[in-house]
Protein backbone atom coordinates (compact mmCIF):
# COMPACT_ATOMS: atom_id res chain seq x y z
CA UNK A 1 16.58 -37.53 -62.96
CA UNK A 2 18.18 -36.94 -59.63
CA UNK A 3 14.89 -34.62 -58.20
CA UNK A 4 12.02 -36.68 -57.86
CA UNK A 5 8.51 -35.77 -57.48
CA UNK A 6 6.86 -37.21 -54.33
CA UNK A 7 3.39 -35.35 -55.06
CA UNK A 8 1.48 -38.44 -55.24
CA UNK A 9 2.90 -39.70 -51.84
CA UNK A 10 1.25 -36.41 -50.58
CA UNK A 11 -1.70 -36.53 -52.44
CA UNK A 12 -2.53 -39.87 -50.63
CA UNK A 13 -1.74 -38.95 -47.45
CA UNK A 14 -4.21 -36.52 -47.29
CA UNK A 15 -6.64 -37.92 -49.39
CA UNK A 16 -7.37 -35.60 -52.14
CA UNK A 17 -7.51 -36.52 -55.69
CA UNK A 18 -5.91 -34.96 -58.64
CA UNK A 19 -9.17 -32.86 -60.00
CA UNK A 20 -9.43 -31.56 -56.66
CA UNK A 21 -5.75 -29.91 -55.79
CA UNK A 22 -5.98 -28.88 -59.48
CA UNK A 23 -9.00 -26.69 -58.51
CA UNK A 24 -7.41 -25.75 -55.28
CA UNK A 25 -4.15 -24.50 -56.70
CA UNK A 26 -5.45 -22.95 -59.89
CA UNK A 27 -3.67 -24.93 -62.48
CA UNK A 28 -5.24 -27.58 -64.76
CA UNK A 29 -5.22 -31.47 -64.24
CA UNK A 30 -2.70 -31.61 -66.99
CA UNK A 31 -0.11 -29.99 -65.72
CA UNK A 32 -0.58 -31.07 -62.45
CA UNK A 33 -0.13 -34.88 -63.68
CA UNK A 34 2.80 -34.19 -65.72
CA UNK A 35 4.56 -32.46 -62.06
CA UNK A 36 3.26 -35.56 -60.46
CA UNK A 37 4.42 -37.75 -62.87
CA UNK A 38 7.59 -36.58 -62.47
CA UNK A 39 7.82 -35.37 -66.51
CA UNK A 40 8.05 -31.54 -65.42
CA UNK A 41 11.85 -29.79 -66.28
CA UNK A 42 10.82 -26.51 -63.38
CA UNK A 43 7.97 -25.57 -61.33
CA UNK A 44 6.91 -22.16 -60.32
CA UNK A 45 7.34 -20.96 -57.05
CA UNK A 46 3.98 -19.69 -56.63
CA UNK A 47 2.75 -23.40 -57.67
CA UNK A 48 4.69 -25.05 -55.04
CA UNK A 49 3.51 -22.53 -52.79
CA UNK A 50 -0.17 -23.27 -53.35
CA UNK A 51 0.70 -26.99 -53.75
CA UNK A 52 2.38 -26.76 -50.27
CA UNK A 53 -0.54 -24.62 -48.68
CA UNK A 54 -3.16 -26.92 -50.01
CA UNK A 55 -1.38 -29.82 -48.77
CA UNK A 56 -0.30 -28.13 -45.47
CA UNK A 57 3.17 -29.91 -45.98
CA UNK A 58 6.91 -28.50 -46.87
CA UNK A 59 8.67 -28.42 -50.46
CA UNK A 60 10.72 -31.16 -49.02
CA UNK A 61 7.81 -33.14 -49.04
CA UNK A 62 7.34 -32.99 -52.26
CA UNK A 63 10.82 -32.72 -53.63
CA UNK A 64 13.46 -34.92 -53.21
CA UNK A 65 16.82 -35.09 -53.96
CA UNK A 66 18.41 -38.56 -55.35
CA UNK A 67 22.17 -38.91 -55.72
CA UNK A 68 22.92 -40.46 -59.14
CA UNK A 69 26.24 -41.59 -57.81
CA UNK A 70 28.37 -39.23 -60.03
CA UNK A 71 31.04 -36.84 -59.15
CA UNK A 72 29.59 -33.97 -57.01
């Protein structure tokens, strides 16, 4: 999957554990393991929002782009 997830990377940084940002952002520990897990196919825009506001980092901290060394 050439986007990766780098929510956990975040989550560590500033110390806040999965239960937690799930209450902050609204959305249930579920989903919010299966985006960090990197098992999502799309996120809402309103999700990474809150995800980026309770964070206080960018989408680009979260999402990364991995070349998969095909044509482009």
């Amino acid at each position: 999957m050439p986007i990766l997830v780098n929510l956990d990377v975040m989550m560590a940084k500033r110390k806040i554990s999965l239960g937690e940002l799930a209450d902050r952002v609204g959305i249930t520990p579920a989903n919010l393991s299966i985006l960090k897990t990197n098992k999502a196919k799309a996120i809402r825009f309103s999700t990474l929002e809150a995800i980026c506001r309770e964070l206080k980092c960018q989408p680009q901290d979260i999402l990364e782009y991995v070349s998969t060394g095909g044509a482009e």
